[in-house]
PDB file of N, CA and C in Angstrom:
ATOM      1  N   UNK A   1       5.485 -14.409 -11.068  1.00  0.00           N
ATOM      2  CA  UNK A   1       4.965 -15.241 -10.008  1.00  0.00           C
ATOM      3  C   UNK A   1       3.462 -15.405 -10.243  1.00  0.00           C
ATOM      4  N   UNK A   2       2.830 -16.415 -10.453  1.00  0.00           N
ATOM      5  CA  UNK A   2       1.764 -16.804  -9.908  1.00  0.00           C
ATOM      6  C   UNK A   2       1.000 -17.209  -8.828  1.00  0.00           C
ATOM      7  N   UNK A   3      -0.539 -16.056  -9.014  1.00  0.00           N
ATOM      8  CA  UNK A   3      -1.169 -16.028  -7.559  1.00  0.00           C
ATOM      9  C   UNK A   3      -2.157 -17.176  -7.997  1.00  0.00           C
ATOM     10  N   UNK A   4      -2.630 -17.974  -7.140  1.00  0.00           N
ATOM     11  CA  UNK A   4      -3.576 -18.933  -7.142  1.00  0.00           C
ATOM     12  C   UNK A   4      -4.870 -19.107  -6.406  1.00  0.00           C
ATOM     13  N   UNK A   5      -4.346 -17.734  -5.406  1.00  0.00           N
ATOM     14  CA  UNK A   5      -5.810 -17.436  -4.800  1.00  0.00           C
ATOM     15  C   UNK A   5      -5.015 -17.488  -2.690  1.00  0.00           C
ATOM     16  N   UNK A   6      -6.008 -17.131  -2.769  1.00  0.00           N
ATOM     17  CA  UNK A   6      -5.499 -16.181  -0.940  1.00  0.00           C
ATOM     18  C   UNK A   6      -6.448 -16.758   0.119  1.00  0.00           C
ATOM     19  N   UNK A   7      -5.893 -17.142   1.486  1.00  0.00           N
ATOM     20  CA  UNK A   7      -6.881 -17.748   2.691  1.00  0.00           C
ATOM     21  C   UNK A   7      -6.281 -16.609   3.803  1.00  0.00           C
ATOM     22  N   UNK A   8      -7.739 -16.646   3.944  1.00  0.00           N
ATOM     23  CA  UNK A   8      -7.863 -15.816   5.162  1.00  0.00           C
ATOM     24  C   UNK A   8      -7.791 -16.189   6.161  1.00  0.00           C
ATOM     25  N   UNK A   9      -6.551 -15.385   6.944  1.00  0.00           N
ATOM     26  CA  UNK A   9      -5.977 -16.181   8.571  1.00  0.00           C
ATOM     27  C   UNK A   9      -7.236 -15.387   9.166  1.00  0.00           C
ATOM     28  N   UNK A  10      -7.516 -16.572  10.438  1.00  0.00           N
ATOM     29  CA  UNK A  10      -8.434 -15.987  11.729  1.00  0.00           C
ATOM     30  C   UNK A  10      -8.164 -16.738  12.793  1.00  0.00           C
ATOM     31  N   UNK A  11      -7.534 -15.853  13.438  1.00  0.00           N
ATOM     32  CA  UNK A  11      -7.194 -16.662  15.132  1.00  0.00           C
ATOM     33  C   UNK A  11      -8.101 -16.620  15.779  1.00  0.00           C
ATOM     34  N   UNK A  12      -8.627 -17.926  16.182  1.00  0.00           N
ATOM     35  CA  UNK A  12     -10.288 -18.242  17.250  1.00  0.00           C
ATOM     36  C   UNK A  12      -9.529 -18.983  18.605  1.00  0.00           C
ATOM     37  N   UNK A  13     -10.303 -18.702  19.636  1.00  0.00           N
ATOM     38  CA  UNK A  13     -10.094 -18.999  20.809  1.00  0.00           C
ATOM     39  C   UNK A  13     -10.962 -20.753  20.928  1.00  0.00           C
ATOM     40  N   UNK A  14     -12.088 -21.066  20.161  1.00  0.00           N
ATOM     41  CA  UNK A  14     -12.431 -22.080  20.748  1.00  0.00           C
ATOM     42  C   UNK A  14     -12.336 -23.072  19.008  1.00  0.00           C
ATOM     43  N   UNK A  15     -11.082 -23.557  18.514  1.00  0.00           N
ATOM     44  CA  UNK A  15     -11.248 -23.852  17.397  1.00  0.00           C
ATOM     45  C   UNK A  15     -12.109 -24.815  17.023  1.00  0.00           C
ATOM     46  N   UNK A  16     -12.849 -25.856  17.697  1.00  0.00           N
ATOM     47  CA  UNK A  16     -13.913 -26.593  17.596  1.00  0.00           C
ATOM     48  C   UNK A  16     -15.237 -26.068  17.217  1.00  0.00           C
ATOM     49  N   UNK A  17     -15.532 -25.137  17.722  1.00  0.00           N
ATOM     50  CA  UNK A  17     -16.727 -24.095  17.754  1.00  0.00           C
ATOM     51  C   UNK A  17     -16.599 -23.570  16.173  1.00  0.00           C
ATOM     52  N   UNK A  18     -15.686 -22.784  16.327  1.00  0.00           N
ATOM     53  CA  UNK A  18     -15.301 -22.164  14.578  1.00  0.00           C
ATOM     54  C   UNK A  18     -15.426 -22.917  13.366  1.00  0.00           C
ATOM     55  N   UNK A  19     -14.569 -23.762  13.777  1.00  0.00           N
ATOM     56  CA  UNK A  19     -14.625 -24.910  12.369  1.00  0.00           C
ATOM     57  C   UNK A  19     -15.868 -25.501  12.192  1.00  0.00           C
ATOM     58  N   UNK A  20     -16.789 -25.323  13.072  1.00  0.00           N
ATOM     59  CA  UNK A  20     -18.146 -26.207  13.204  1.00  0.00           C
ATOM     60  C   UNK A  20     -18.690 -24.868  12.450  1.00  0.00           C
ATOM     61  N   UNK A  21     -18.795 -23.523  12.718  1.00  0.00           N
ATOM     62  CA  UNK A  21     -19.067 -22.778  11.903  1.00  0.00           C
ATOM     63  C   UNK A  21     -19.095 -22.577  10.576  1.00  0.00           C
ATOM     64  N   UNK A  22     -17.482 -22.437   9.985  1.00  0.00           N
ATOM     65  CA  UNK A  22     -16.670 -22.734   8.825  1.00  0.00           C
ATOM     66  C   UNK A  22     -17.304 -23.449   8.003  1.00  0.00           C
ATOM     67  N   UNK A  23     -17.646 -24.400   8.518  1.00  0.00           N
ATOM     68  CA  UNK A  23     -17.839 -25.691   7.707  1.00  0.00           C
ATOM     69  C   UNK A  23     -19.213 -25.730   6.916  1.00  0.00           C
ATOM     70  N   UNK A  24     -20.246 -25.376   8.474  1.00  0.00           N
ATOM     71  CA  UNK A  24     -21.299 -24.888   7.459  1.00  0.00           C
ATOM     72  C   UNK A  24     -21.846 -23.983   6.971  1.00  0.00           C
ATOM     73  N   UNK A  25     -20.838 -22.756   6.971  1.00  0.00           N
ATOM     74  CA  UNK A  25     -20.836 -22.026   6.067  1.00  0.00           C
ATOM     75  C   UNK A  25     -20.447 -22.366   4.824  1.00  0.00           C
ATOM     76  N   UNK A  26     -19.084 -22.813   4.832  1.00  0.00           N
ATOM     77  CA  UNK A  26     -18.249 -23.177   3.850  1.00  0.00           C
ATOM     78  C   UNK A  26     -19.216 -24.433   2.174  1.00  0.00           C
ATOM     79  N   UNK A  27     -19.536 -25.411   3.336  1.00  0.00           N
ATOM     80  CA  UNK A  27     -19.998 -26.899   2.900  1.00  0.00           C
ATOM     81  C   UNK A  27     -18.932 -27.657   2.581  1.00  0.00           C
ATOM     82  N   UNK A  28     -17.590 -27.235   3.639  1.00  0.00           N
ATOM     83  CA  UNK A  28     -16.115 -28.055   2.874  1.00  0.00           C
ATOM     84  C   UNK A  28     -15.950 -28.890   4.306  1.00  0.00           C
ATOM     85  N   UNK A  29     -15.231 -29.953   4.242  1.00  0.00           N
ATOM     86  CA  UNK A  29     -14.777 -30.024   5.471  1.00  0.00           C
ATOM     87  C   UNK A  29     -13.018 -29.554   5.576  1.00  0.00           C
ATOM     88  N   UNK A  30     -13.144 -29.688   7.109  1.00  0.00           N
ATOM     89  CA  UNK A  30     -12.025 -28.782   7.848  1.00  0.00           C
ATOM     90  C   UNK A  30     -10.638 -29.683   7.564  1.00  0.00           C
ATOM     91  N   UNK A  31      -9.192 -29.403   7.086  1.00  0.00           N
ATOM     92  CA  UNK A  31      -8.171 -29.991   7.113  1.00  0.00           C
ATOM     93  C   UNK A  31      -7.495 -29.437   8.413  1.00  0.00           C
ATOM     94  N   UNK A  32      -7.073 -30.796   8.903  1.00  0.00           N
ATOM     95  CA  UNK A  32      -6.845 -30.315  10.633  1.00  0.00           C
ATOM     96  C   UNK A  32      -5.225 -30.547  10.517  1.00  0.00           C
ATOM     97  N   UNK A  33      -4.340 -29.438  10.960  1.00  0.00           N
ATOM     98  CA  UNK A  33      -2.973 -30.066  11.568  1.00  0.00           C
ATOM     99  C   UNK A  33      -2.521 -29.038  12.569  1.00  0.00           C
ATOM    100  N   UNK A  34      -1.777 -29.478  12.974  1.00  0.00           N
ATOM    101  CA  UNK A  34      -1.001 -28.783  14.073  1.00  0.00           C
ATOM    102  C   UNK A  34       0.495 -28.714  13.537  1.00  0.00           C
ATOM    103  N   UNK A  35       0.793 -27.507  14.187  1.00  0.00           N
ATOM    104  CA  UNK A  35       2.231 -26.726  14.102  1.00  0.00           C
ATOM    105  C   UNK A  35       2.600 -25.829  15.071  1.00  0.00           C
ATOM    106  N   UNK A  36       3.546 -26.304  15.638  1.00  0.00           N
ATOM    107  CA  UNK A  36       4.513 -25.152  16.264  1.00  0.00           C
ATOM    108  C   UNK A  36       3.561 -24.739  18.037  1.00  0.00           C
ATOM    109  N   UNK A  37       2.954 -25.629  18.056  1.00  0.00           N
ATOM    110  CA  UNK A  37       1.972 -25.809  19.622  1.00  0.00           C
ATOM    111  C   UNK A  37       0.358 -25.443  19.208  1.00  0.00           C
ATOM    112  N   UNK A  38       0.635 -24.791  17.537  1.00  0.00           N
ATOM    113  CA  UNK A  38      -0.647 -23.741  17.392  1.00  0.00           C
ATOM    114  C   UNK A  38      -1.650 -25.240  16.260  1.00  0.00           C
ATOM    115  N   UNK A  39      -2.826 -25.366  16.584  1.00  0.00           N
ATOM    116  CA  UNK A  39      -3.818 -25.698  16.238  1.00  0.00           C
ATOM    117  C   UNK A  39      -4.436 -25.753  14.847  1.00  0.00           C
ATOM    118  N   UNK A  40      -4.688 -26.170  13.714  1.00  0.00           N
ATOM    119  CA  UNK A  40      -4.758 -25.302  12.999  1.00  0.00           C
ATOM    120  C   UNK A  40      -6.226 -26.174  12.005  1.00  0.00           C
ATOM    121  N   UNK A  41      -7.501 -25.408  11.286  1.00  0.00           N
ATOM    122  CA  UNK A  41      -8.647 -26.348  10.486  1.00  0.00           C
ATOM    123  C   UNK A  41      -8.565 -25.358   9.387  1.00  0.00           C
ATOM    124  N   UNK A  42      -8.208 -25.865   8.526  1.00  0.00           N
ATOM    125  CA  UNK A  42      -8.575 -24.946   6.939  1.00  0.00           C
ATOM    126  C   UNK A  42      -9.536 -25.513   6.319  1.00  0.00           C
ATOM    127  N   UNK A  43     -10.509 -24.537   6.417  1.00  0.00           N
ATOM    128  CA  UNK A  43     -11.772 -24.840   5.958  1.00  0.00           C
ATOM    129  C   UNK A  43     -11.930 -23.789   4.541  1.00  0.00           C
ATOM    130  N   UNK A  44     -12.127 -24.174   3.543  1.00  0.00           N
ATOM    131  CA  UNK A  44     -12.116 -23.089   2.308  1.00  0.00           C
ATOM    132  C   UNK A  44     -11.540 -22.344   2.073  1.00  0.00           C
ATOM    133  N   UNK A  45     -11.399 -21.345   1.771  1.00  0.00           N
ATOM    134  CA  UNK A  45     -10.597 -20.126   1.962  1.00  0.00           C
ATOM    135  C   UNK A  45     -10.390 -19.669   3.470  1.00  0.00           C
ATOM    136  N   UNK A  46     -10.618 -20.404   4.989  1.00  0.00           N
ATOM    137  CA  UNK A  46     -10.871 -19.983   5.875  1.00  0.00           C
ATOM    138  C   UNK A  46      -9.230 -21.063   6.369  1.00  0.00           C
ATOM    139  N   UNK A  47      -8.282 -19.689   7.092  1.00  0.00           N
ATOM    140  CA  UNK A  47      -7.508 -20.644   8.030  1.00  0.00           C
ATOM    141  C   UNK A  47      -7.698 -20.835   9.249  1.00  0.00           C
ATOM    142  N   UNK A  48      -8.314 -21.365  10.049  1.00  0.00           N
ATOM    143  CA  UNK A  48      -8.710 -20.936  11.797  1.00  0.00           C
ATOM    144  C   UNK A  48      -7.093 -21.527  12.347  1.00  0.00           C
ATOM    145  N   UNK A  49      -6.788 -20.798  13.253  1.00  0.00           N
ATOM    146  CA  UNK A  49      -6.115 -21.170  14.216  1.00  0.00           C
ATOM    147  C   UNK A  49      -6.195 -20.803  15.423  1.00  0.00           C
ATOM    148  N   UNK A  50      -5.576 -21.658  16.457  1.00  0.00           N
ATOM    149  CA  UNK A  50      -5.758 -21.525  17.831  1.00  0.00           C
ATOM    150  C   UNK A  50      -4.378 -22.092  18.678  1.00  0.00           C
ATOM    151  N   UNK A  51      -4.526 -21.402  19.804  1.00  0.00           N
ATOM    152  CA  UNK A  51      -3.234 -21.965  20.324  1.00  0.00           C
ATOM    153  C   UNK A  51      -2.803 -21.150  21.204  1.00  0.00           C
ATOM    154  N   UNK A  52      -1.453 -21.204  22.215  1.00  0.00           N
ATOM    155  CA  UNK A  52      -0.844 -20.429  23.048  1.00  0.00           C
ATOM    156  C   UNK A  52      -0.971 -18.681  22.746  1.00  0.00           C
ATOM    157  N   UNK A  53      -1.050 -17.987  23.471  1.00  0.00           N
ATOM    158  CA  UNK A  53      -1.727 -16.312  22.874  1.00  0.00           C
ATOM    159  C   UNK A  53      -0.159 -15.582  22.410  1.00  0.00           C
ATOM    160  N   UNK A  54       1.095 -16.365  22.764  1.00  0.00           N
ATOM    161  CA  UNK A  54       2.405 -15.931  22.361  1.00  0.00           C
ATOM    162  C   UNK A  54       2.567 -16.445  20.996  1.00  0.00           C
ATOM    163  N   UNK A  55       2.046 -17.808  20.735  1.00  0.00           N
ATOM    164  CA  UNK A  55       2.119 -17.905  19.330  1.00  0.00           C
ATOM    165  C   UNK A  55       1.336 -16.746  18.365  1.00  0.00           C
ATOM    166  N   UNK A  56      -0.324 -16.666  18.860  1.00  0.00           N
ATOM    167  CA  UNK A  56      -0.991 -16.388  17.637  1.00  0.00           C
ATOM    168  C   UNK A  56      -0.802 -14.687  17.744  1.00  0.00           C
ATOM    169  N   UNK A  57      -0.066 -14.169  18.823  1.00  0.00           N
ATOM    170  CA  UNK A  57       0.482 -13.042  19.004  1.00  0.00           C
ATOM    171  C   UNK A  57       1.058 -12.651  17.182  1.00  0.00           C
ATOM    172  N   UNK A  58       2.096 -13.306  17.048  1.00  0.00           N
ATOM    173  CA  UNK A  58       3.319 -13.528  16.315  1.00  0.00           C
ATOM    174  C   UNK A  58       2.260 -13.679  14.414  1.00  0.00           C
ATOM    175  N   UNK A  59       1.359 -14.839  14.818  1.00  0.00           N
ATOM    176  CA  UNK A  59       0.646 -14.935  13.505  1.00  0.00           C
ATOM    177  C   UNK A  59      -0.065 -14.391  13.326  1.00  0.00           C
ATOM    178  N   UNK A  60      -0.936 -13.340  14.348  1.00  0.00           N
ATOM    179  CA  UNK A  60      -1.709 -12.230  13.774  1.00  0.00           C
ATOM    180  C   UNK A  60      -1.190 -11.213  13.075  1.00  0.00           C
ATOM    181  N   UNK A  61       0.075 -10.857  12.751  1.00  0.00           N
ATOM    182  CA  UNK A  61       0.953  -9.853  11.961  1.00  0.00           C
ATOM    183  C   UNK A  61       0.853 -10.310  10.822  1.00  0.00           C
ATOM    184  N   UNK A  62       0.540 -11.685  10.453  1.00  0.00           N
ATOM    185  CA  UNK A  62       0.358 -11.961   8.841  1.00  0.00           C
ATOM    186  C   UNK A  62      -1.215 -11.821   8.417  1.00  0.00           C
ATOM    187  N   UNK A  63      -1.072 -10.686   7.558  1.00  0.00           N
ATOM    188  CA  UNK A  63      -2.635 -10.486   6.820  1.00  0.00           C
ATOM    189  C   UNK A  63      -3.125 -11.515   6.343  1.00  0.00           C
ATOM    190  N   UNK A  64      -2.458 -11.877   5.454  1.00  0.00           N
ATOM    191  CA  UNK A  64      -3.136 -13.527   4.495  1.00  0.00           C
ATOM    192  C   UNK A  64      -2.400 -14.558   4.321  1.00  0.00           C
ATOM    193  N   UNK A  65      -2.395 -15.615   3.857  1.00  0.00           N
ATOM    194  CA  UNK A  65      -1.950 -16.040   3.103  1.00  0.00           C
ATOM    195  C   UNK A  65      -2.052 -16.476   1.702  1.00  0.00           C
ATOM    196  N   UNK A  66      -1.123 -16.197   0.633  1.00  0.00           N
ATOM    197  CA  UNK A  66      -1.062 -16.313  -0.737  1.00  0.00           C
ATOM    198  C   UNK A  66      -1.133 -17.694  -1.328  1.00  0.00           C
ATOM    199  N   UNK A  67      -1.351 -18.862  -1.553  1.00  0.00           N
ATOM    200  CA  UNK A  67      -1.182 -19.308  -2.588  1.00  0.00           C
ATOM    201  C   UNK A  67      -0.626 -18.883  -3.894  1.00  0.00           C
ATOM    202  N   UNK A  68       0.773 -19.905  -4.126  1.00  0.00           N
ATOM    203  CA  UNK A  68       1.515 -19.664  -5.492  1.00  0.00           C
ATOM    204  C   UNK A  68       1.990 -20.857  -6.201  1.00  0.00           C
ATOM    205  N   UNK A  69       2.305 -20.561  -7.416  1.00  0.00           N
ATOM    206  CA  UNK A  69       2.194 -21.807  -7.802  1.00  0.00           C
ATOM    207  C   UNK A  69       3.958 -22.510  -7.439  1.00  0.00           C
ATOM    208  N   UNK A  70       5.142 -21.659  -7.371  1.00  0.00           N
ATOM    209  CA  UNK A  70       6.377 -22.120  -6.620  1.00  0.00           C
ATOM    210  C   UNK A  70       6.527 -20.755  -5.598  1.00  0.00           C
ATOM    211  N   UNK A  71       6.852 -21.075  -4.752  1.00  0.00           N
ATOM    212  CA  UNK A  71       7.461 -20.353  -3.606  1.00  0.00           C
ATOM    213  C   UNK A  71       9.052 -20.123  -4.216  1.00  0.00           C
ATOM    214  N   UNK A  72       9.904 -20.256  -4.641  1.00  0.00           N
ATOM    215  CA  UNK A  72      11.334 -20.349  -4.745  1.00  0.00           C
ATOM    216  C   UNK A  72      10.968 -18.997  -5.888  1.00  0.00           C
ATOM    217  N   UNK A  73       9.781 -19.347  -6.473  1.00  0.00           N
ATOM    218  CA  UNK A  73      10.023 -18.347  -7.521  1.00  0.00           C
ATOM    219  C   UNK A  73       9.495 -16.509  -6.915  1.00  0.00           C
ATOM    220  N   UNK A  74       8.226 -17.309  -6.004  1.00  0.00           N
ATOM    221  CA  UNK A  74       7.659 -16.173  -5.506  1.00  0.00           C
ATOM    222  C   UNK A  74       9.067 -14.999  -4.760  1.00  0.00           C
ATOM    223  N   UNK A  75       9.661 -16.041  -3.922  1.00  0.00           N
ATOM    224  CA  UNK A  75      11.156 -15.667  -3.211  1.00  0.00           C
ATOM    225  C   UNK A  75      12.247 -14.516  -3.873  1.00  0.00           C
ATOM    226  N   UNK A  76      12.412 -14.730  -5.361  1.00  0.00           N
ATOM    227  CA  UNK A  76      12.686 -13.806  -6.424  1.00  0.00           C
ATOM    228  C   UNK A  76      12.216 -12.749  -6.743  1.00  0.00           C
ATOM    229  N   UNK A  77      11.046 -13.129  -7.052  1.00  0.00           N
ATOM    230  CA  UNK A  77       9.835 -12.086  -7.454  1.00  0.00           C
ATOM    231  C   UNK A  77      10.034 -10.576  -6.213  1.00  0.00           C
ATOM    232  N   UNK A  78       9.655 -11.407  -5.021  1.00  0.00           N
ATOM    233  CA  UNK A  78       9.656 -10.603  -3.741  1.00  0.00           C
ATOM    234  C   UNK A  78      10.907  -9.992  -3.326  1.00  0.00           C
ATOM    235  N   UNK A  79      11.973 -10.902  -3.576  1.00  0.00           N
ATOM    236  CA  UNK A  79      12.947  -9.915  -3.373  1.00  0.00           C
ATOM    237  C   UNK A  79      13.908  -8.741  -4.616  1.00  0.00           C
ATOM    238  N   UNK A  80      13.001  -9.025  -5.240  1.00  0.00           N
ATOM    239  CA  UNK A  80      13.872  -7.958  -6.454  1.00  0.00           C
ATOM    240  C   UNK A  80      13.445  -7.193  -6.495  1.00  0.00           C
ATOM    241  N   UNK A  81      11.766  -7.263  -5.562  1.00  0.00           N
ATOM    242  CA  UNK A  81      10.711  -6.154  -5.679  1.00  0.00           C
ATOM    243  C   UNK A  81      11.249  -5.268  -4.375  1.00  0.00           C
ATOM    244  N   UNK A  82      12.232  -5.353  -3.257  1.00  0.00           N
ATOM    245  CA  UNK A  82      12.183  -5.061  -2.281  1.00  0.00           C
ATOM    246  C   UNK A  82      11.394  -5.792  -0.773  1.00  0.00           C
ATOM    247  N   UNK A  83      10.876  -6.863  -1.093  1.00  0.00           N
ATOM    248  CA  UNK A  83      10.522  -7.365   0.042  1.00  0.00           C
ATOM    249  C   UNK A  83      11.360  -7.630   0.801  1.00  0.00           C
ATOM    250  N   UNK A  84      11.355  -7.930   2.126  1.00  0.00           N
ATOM    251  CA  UNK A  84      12.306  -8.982   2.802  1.00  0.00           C
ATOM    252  C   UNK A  84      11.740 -10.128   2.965  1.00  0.00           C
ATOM    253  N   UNK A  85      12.332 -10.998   2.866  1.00  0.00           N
ATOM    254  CA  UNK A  85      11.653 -12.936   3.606  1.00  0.00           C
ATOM    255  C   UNK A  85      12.679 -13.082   4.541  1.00  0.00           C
ATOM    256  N   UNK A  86      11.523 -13.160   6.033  1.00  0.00           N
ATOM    257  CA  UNK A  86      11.728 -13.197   7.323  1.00  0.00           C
ATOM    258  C   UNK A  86      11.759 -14.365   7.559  1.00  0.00           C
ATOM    259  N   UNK A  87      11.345 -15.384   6.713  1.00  0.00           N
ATOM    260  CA  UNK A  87      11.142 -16.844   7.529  1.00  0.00           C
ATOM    261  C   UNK A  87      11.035 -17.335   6.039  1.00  0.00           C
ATOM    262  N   UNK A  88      11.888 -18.971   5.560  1.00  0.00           N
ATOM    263  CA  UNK A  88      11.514 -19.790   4.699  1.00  0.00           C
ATOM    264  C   UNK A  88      12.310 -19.403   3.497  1.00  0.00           C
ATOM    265  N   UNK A  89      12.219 -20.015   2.411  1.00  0.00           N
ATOM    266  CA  UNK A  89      11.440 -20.706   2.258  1.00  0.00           C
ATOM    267  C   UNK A  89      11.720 -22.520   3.536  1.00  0.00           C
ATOM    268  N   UNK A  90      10.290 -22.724   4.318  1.00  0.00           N
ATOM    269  CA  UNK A  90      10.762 -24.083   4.610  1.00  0.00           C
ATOM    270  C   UNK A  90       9.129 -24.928   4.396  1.00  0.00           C
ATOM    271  N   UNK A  91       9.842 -26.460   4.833  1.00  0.00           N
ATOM    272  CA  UNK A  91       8.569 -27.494   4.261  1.00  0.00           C
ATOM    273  C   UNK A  91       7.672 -27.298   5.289  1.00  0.00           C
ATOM    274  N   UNK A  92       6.069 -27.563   4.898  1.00  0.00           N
ATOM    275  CA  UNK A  92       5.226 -27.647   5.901  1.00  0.00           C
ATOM    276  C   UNK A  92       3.832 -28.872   5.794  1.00  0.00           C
ATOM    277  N   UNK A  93       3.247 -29.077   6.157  1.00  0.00           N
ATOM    278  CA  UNK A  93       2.282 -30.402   6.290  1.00  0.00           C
ATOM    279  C   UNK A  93       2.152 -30.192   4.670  1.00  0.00           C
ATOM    280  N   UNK A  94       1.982 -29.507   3.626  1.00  0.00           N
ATOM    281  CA  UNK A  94       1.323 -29.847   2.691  1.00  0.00           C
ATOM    282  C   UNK A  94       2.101 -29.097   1.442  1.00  0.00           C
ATOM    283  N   UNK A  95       3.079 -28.592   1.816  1.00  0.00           N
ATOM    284  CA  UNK A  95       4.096 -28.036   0.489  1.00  0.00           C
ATOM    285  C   UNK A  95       5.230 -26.984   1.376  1.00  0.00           C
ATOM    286  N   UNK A  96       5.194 -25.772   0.680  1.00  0.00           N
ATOM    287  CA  UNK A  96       6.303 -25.282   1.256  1.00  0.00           C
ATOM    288  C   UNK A  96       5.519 -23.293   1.439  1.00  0.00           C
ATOM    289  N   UNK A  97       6.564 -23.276   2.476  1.00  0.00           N
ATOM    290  CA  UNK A  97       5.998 -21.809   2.658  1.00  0.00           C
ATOM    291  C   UNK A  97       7.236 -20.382   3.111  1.00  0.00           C
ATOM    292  N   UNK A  98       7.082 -19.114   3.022  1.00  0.00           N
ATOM    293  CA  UNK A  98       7.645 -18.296   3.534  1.00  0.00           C
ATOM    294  C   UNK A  98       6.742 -17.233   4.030  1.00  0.00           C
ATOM    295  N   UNK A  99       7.326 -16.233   5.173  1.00  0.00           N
ATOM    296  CA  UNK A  99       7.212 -15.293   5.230  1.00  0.00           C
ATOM    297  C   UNK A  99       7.952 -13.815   4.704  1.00  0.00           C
ATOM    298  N   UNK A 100       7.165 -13.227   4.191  1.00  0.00           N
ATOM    299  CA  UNK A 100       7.643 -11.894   3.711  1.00  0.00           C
ATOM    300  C   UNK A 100       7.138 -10.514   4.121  1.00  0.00           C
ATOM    301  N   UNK A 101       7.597  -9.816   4.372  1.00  0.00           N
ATOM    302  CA  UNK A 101       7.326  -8.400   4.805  1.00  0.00           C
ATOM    303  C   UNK A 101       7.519  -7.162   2.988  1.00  0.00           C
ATOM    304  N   UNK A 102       6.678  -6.879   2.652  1.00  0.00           N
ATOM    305  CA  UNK A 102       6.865  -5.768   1.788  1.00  0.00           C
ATOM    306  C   UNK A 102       7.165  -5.055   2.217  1.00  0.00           C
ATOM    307  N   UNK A 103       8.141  -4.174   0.755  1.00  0.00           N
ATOM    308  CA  UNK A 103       7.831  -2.385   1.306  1.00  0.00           C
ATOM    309  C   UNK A 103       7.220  -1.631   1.989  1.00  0.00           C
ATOM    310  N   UNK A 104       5.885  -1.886   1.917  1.00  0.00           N
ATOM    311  CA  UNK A 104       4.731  -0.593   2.357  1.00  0.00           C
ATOM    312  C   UNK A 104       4.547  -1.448   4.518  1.00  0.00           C
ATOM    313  N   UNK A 105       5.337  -2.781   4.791  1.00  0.00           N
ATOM    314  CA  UNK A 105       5.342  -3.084   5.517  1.00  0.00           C
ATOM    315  C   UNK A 105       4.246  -4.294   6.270  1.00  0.00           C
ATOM    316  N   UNK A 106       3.775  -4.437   4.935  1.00  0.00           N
ATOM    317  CA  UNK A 106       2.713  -5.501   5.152  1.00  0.00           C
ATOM    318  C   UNK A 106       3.226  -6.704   5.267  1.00  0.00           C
ATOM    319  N   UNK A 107       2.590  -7.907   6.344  1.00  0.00           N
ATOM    320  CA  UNK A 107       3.023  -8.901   6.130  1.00  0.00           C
ATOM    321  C   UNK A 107       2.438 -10.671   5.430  1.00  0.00           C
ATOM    322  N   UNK A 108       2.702 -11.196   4.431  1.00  0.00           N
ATOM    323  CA  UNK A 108       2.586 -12.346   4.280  1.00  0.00           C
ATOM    324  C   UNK A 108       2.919 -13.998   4.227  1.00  0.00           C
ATOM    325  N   UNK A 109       1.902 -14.517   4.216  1.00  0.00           N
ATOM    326  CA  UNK A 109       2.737 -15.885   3.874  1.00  0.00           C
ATOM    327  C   UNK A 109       2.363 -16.467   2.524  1.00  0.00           C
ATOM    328  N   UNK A 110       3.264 -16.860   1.781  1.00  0.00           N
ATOM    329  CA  UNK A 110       3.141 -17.486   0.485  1.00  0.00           C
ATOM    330  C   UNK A 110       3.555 -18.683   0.920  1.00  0.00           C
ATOM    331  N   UNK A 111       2.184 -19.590  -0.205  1.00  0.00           N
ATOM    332  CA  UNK A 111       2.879 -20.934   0.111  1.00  0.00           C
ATOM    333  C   UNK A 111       2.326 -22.038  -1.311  1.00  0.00           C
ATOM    334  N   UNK A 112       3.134 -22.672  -1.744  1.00  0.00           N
ATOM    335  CA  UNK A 112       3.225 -23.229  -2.474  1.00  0.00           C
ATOM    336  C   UNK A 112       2.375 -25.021  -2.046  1.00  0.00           C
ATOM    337  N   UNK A 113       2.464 -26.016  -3.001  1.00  0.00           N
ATOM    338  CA  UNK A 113       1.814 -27.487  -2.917  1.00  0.00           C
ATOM    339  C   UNK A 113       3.139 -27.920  -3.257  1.00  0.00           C
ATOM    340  N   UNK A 114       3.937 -27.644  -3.578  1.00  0.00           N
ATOM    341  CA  UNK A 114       5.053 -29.028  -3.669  1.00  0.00           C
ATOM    342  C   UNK A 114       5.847 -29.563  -2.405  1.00  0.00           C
ATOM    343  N   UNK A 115       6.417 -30.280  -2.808  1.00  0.00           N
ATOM    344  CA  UNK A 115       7.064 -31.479  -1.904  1.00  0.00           C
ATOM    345  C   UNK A 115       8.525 -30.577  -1.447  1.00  0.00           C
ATOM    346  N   UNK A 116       9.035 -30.808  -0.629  1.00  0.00           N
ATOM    347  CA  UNK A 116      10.759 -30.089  -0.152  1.00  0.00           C
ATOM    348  C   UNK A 116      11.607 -30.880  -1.076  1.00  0.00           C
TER     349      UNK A 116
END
């Protein structure tokens, strides 16, 4: 499996404020979509999200997210290693993604750029 590099989830309460942060920290601008009620500006390596406190309840359990270069393959990789995948593989605004729980009990999301 190939890693391609990792974004750091951060659940913010005022996502306008943040991303205005992000940004000029970053010098990128913010890719904005929404999912699942929850809010969302990826700014660089930065994921901000915001949204209902039952959602980001649920998405604060994921440490990072992975970038890979296929998810279907990562899916293999992870499960031969002992992971479980709790969620996915399914499509999302910009390729495809899962959740996985390792062994040691950590949780991630890998997510790939291709099309469903």
């Amino acid at each position: 499996m190939e890693i391609l590099g990792t974004t750091l989830r951060i659940c913010v309460n005022d996502l306008e404020e943040s991303a205005a942060f992000y940004e000029r920290l970053t010098g990128a601008p913010p890719l904005r979509f929404e999912r699942g009620g929850v809010r969302v500006a990826a700014i660089g390596c930065f994921l901000l999200m915001s949204g209902p406190e039952s959602e980001l309840e649920v998405l604060r359990k994921v440490a990072a997210t992975i970038a890979v270069k296929d998810v279907d393959e990562a899916y293999e990789t992870l499960t031969a290693g002992g992971a479980q995948v709790v969620a996915g593989p399914v499509p999302t605004p910009v390729g495809r993604n899962l959740i996985a729980v390792h062994p040691d009990g950590s949780v991630f999301e890998y997510v790939d750029q291709k099309a469903a």
